[in-house]
Structure formats: C-alpha cells, structure tokens
Protein backbone atom coordinates (compact mmCIF):
# COMPACT_ATOMS: atom_id res chain seq x y z
CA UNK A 1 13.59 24.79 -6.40
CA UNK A 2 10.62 22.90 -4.97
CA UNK A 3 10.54 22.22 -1.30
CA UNK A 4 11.32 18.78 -0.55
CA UNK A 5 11.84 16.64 2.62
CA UNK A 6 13.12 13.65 3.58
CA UNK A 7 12.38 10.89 5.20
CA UNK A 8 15.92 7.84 5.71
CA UNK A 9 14.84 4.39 6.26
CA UNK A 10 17.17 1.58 7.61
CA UNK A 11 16.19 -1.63 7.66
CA UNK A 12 18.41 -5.02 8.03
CA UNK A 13 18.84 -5.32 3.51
CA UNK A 14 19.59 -1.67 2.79
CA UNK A 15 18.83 1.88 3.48
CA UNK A 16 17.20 4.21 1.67
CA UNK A 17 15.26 7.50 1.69
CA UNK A 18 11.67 8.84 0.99
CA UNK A 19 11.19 12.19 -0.68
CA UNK A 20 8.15 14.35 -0.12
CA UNK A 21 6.64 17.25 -1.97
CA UNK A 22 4.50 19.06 -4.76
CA UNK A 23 5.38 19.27 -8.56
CA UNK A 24 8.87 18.47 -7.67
CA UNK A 25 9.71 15.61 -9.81
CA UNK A 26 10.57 17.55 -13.37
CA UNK A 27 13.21 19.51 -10.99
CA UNK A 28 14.66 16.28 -9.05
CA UNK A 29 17.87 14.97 -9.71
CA UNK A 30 18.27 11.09 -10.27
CA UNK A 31 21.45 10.97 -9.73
CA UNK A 32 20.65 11.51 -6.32
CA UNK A 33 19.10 8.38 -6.19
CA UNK A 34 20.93 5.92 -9.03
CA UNK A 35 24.08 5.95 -10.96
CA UNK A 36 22.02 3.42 -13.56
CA UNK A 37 22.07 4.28 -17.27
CA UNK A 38 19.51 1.65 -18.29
CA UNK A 39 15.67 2.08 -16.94
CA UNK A 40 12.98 0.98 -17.51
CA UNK A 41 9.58 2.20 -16.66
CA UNK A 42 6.33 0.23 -15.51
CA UNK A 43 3.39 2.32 -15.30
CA UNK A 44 -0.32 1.86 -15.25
CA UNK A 45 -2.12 2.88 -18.81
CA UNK A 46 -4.53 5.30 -17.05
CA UNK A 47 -2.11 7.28 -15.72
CA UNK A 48 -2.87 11.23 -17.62
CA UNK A 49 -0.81 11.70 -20.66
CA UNK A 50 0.65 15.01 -18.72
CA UNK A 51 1.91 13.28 -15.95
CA UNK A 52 3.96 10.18 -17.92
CA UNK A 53 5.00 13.01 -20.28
CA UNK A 54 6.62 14.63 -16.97
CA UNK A 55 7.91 11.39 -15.78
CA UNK A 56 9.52 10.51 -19.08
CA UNK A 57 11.35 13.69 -19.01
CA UNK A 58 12.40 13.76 -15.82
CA UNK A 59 14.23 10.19 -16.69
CA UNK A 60 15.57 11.70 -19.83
CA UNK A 61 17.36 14.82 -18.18
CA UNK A 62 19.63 11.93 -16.70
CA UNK A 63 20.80 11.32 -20.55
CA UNK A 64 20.33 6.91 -19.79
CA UNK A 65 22.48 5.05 -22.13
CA UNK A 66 19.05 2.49 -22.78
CA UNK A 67 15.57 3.70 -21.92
CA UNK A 68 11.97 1.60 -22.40
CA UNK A 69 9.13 1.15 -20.93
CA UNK A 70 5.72 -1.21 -20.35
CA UNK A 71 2.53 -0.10 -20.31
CA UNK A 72 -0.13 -2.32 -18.70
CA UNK A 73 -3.93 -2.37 -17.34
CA UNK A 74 -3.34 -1.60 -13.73
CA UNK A 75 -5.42 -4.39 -12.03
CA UNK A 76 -5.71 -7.55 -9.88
CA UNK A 77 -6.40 -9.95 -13.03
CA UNK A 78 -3.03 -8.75 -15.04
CA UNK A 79 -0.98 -8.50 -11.44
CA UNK A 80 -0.56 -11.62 -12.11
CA UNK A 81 2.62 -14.40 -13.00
CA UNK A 82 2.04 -13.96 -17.02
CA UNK A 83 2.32 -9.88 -16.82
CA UNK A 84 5.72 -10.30 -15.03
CA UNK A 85 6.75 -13.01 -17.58
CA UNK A 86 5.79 -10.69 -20.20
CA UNK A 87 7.93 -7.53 -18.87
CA UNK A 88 10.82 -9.96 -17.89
CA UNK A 89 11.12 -11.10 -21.51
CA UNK A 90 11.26 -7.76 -22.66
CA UNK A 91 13.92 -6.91 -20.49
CA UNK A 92 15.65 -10.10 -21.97
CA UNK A 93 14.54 -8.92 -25.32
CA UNK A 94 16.42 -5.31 -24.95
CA UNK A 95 19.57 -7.21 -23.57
CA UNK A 96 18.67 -4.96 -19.66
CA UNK A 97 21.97 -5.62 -17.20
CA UNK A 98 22.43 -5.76 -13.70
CA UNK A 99 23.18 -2.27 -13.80
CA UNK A 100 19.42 -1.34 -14.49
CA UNK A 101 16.97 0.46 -12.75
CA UNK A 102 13.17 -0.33 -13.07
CA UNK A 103 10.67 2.36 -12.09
CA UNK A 104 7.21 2.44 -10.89
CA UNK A 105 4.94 4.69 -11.82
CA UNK A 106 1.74 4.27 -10.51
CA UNK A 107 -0.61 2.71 -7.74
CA UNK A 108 0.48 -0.22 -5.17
CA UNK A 109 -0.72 -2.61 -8.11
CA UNK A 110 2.32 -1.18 -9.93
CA UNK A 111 4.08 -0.97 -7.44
CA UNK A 112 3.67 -4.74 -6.01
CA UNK A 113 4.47 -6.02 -9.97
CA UNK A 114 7.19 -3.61 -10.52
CA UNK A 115 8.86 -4.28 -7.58
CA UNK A 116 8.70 -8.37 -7.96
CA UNK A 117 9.82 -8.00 -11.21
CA UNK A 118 12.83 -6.10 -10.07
CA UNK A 119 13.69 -8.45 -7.46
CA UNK A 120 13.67 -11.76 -9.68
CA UNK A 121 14.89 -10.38 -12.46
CA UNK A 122 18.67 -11.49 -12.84
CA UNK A 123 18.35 -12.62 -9.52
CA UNK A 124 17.66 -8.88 -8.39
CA UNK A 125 17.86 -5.24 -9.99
CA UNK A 126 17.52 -1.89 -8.77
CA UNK A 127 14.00 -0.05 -8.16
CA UNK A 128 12.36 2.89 -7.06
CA UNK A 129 8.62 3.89 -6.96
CA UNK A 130 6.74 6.80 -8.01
CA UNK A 131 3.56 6.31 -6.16
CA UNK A 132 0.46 7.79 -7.67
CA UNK A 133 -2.34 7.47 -4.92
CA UNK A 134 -2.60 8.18 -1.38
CA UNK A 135 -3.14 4.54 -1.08
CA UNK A 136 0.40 3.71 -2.62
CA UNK A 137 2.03 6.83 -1.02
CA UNK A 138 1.44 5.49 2.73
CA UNK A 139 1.33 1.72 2.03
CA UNK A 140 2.47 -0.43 -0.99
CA UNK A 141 5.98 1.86 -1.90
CA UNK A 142 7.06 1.65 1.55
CA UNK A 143 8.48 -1.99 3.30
CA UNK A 144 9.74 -3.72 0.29
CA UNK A 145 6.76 -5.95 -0.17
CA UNK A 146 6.16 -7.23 -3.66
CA UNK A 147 3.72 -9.54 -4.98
CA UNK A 148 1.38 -10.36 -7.20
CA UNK A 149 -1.62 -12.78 -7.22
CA UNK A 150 -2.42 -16.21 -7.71
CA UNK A 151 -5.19 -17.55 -9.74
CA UNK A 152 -7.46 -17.78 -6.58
CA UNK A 153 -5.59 -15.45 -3.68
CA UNK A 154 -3.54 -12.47 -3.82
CA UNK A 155 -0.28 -11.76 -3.09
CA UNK A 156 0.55 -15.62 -3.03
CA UNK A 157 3.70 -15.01 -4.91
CA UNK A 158 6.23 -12.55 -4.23
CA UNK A 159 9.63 -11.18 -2.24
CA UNK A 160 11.00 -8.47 -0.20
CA UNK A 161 12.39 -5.99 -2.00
CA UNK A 162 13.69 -2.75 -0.86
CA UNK A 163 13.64 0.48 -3.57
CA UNK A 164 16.28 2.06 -4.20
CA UNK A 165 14.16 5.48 -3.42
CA UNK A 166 10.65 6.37 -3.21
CA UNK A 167 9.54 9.55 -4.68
CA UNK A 168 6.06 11.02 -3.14
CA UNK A 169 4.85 13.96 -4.82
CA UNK A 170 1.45 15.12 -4.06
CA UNK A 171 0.88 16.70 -7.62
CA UNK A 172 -0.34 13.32 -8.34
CA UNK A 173 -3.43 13.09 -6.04
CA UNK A 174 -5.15 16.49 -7.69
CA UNK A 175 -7.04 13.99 -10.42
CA UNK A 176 -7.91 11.08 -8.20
CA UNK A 177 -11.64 10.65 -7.56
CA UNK A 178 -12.86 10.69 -4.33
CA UNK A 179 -13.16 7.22 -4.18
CA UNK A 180 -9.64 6.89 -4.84
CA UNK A 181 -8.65 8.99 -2.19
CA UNK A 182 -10.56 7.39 0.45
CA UNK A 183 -8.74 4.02 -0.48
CA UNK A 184 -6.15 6.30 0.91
CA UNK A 185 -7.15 7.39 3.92
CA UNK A 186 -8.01 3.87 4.93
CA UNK A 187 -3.99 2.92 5.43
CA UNK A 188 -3.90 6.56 7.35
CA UNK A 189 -6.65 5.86 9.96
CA UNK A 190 -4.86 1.93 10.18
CA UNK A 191 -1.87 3.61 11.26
CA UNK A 192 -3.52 6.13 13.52
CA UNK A 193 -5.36 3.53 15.18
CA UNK A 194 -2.18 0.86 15.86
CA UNK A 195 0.32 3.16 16.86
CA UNK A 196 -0.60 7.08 17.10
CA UNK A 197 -3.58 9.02 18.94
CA UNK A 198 -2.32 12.41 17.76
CA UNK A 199 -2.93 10.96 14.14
CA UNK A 200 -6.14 10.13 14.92
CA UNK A 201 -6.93 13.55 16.28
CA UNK A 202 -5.36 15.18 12.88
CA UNK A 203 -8.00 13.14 10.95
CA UNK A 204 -10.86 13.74 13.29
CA UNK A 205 -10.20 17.76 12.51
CA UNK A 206 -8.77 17.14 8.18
CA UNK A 207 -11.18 18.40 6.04
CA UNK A 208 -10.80 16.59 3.00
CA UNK A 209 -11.32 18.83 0.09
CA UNK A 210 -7.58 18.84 -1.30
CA UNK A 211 -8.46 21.79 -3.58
CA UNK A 212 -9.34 23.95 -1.30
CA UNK A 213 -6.35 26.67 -0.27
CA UNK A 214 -3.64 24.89 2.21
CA UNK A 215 -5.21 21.68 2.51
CA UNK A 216 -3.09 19.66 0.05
CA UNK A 217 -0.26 21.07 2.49
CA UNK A 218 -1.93 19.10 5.55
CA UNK A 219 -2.72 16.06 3.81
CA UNK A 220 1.20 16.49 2.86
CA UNK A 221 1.58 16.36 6.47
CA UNK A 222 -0.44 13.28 7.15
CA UNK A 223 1.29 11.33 4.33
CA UNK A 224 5.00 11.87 6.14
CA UNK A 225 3.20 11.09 9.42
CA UNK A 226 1.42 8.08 8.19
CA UNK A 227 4.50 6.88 6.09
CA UNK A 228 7.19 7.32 9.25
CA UNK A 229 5.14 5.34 11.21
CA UNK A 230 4.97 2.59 8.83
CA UNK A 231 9.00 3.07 8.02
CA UNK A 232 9.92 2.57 11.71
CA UNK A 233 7.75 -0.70 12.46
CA UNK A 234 9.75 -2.11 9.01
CA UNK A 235 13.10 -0.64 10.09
CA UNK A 236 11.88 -3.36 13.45
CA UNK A 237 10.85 -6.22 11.50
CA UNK A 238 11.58 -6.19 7.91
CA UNK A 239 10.46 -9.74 7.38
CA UNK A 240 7.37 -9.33 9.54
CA UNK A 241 8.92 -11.80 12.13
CA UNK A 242 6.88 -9.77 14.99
CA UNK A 243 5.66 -6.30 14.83
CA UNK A 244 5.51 -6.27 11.44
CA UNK A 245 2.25 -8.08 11.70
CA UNK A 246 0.39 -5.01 13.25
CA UNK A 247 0.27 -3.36 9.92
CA UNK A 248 -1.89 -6.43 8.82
CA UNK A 249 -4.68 -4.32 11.02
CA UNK A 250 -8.05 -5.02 9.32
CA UNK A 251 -6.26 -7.02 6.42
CA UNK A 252 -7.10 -10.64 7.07
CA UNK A 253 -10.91 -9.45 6.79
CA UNK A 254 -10.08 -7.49 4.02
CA UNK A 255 -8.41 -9.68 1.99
CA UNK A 256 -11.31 -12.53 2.53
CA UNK A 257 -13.82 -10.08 1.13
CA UNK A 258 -11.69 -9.41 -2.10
CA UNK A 259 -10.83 -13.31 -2.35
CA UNK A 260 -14.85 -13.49 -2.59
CA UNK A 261 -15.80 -11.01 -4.89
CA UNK A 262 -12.90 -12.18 -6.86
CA UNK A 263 -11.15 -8.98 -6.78
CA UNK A 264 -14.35 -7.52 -8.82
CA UNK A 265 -16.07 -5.49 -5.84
CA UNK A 266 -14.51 -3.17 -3.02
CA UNK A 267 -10.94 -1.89 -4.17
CA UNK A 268 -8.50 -3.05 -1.60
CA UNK A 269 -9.01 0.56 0.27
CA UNK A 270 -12.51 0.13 1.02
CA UNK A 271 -12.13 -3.61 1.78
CA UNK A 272 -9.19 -2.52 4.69
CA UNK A 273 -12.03 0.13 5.54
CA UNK A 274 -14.44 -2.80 6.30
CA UNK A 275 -11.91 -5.04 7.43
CA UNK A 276 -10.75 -2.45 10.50
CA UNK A 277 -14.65 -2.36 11.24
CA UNK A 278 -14.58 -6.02 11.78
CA UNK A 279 -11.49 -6.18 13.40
CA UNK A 280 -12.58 -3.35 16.16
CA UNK A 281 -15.58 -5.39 16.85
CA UNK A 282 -13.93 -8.42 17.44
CA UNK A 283 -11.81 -7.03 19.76
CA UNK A 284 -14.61 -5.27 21.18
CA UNK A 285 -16.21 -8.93 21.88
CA UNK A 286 -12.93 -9.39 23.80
CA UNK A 287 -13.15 -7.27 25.82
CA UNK A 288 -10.15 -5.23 24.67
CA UNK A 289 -12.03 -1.73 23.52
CA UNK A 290 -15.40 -0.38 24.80
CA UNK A 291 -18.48 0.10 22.95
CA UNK A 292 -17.90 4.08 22.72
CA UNK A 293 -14.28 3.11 20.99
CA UNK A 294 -15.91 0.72 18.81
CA UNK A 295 -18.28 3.75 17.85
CA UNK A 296 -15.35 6.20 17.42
CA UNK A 297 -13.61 3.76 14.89
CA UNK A 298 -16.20 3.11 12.83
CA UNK A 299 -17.53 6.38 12.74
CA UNK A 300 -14.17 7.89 11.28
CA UNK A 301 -13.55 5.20 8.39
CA UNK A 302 -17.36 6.34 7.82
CA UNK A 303 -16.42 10.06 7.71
CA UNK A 304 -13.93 9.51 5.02
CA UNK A 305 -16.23 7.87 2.88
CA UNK A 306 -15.48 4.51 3.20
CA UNK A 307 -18.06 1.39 3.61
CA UNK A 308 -18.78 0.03 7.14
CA UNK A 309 -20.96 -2.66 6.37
CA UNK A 310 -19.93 -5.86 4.30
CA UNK A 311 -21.33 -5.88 0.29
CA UNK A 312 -24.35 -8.40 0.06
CA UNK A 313 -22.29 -11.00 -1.54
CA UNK A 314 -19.94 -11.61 1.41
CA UNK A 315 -21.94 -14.15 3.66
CA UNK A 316 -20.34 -14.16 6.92
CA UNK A 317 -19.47 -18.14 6.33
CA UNK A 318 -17.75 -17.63 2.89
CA UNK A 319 -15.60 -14.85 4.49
CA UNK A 320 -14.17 -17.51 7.35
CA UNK A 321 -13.11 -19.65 4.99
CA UNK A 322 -11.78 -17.33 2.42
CA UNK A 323 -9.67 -16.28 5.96
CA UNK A 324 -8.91 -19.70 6.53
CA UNK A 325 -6.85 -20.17 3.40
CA UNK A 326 -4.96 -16.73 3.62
CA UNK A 327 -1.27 -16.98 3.91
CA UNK A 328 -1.35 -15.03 6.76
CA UNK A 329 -2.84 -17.87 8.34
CA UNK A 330 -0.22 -19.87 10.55
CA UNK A 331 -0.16 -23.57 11.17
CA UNK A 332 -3.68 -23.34 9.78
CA UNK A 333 -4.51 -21.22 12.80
CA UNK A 334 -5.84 -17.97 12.07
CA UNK A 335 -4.02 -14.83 13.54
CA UNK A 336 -6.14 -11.35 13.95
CA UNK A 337 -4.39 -8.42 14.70
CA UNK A 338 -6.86 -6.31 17.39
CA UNK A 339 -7.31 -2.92 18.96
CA UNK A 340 -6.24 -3.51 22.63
CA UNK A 341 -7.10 -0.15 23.21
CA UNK A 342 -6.75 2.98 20.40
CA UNK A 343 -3.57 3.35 19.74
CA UNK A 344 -2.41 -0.46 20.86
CA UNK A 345 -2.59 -3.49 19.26
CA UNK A 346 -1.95 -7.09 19.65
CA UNK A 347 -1.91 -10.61 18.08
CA UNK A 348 -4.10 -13.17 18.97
CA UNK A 349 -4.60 -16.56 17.82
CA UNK A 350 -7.30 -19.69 18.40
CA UNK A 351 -10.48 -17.18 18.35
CA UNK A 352 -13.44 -18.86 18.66
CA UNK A 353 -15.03 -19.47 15.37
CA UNK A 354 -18.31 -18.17 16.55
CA UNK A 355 -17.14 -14.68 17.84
CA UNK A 356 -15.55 -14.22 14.09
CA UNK A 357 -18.87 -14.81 12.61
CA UNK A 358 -20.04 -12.18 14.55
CA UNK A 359 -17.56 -9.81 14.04
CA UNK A 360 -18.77 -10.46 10.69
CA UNK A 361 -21.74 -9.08 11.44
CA UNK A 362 -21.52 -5.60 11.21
C-alpha cells in the first residue's frame, strides 16, 4: 500500500479531506470518499492515455451503477458558459441524479469548469478533483472556487463549491514541462511570501529537478505545506469576506495582463509570477518593504523560471484599466493586496493612480 497522508479541512459549508502521495490512486479506495454509483468524469484531452487509463480504472474498481465521461480542450476560450451547457445536457441526456459524483481530472481549468458544473447542476452535486499540475495541486482544487470566463474577463461567472475530496498524487507532475511546473511554483512562493518565512527558505534551498533521486519527495513536502496554508486561510473566510483576500497576492495584476493578451500570452502561472513582481514594488513605493526585499522577491520568482518583466503588449495604461474592471474591484475602487513586510500582508485601497503605473514599470 502506497503511503498516503492527509490533510482535513473545515470550513463553514462542509468538511472534507486532502490526500497526498505518489502512484497511489489505482490502490485508493472511493468509497472512502463517496457512496455515489453514478460519475462522471471531466478531464482535459491532453491528459496521457496512461494516466486516464489509470483513472478510469480506479473509478471502475468501485463497480458504479452509471459511468461517462467528457472530454474537452483544456483552455480559457472553451472554460467558458457553452462548455458547461454542453456537459450539463449530457448529464440531462444520461438521466445523472442527485446522487452523482462528477470528477476532475486535470488542471485548475478543469477544475474551475468541473466544479461549476457540479454546483449548478440540479441545484448542486457531489465533486472531487484529481489535480494534474502543481499549479492545480496548491491552488484551484483547494477553497471551493469555481468559475469560468466571460466573453471579455475571467472568472466572471461562477460559485463556491466545496469537493467532496481532493486527491493529490505527484505521479502526475513527472510529464509536465518545465514551464508547467513553474506555473506551479508561482502559487508556492505566493504563499511563502503572505504567510510563511520558513517556506520561503525551503524554496530558496529546492532544487528543482523532480527526477533527480528524493526530490519529488521534497516538492511532496512543499505541496502539503503550500496547500495547508491555503486550507487554513479558507477554513477563516470561505467566502473571502476578509482574509481570504490575501491569497489574491499578485492576482489583480495578473489577471489585467491575461484580460489583455486575451488569455493568448502568459499562462495564468507566469502572469501571478509578474503580478507578485508588481505587487512587491508597489508596496515597496509605500514604504512597506525595503529595496533589498523587493530584490529578494523578485529574484526567487526569477529562479524558478518565471518572467519578471511585463510582455511588450501590456502598456502600463491598458493594464490599469483592464484592473479597473476586475471583479475584485470594490465600489469601483481598486483593492491591492501588498507585502507589509515578507511574510505579512495587507489590503489597501484608493492608491494613487500614478504609483500603480509605476509599479507597472518593472
């Protein structure tokens, strides 16, 4: 039996409990998680033949009663209002109860469509994820955020919706690309610099060659670290009422510069990488780090490959008002989340418009 460990979430909906390990899903028991004889599987078409293969039978050893699935193009154009419709109507089509249990297999795209269609779906089925990239592991199958995009802005539709489990098995990450994997490590260094200094020292010191001996066992260790951290601000503020917000670190840049390149240029990793760059300078320009911090920062999202600069097609101008139509925005005031020292943050609102252009300028 594979070693596996555990990580229970409680927040104010439901409870539920993250699994960690390597190869273990052909050996886990569903039951465990669901009593549900109908489920359904969403997964993203490039997923390896090998690895739906071992999903598929992993679902089958539970003998369900009724078992489909929908394959789809995992990205931001088809996580969209008309792919949901599509897998909703299916559902309808193969007469799916309350009693059903829709799984994710793949990245936070998947995840964010699988899990909205599981919460609208007869007002509200059962789900759990199986996250395929780092990026999905720390970020998008834990908190119960779904969405998916509207025809100019992303995640402008969408729910709260706890899973039912999350399964995070690091067998998964041995075919990403390196560019994949630093989308990855952007959510780790956000949560390292918010909330834990120890983090950031295990990332200064991580070599990130998973293939070499031992290694995929310490990035195992960063993934629980990273994810906990993440679990107990939700287990807080499910709703992100308050501290919720601090995971939004780097985000309001980042999800201007997507909004510009129309979802066609940085993946959202490398965008968050950018975004935390920004971020760090503005609060440098207030005064609430010091020029060596603002070095530190941007020299680790550098060391795990990630851009530090904006792409030529974000102007500084197009950026603020891609910002100023986020939904994160409140009362048509913007909100940035800031370093107020590493390891702290804080929300602050009415920023003057010229110190954002700078931080722009990086």
């Amino acid at each position: 039996m594979k070693t596996i460990k555990q990580l229970k979430v409680k927040t104010a909906s439901s409870n539920y409990s993250i699994y960690f390990g390597n190869d273990f899903i052909k050996s886990f028991p569903l039951k465990k998680i669901s009593n549900s004889k109908e489920i359904f599987i969403i997964f993203d078409s490039k997923m390896p033949d090998l690895s739906i293969r071992k999903v598929k039978s992993f679902i089958r050893k539970s003998m369900p009663s009724k078992f489909d699935s929908f394959k789809f193009i995992a990205n931001e154009k088809n996580k969209s209002i008309e792919t949901s419709q599509k897998i909703i109507e299916r559902l309808i089509d193969l007469k799916f109860s309350r009693d059903s249990l829709i799984v994710s297999f793949g990245g936070g795209i998947t995840t964010d469509l699988a899990g909205f269609v599981a919460s609208v779906y007869l007002r509200g089925i059962e789900v759990m994820h199986i996250p395929t990239t780092l990026l999905a592991q720390v970020d998008a199958s834990v908190g119960g955020k779904t969405g998916v995009n509207s025809k100019k802005f992303k995640n402008m539709i969408g729910a709260f919706k706890q899973p039912a489990a999350v399964l995070i098995d690091t067998y998964f990450l041995k075919s990403l690309s390196k560019r994949h994997l630093a989308a990855g490590y952007s959510e780790i260094i956000k949560h390292a610099l918010i909330e834990d200094k120890n983090l950031l020292s295990k990332l200064d010191n991580f070599d990130q060659n998973i293939k070499k001996k031992g290694n995929i066992t310490e990035l195992s260790n960063l993934i629980r670290i990273s994810t906990k951290i993440k679990a107990n601000i939700v287990e807080q503020d499910e709703r992100e009422k308050s501290v919720r917000a601090h995971l939004n670190f780097g985000h309001t840049f980042a999800h201007a510069i997507e909004s510009v390149q129309s979802f066609k240029g940085l993946n959202h990793g490398e965008a968050v990488g950018v975004g935390m760059v920004c971020a760090a300078k503005l609060s440098l320009l207030l005064g609430k780090i010091n020029s060596q911090e603002f070095d530190k920062i941007k020299s680790l999202i550098k060391k795990f490959n990630l851009p530090t600069k904006l792409p030529a097609n974000c102007e500084p101008a197009k950026i603020l008002k891609a910002m100023q139509s986020d939904k994160k925005s409140k009362d048509a005031t913007l909100r940035f989340i800031i370093i107020d020292g590493i390891g702290k943050v804080k929300i602050v609102e009415n920023v003057d418009k010229e110190k954002i252009l700078i931080s722009l300028k990086i």
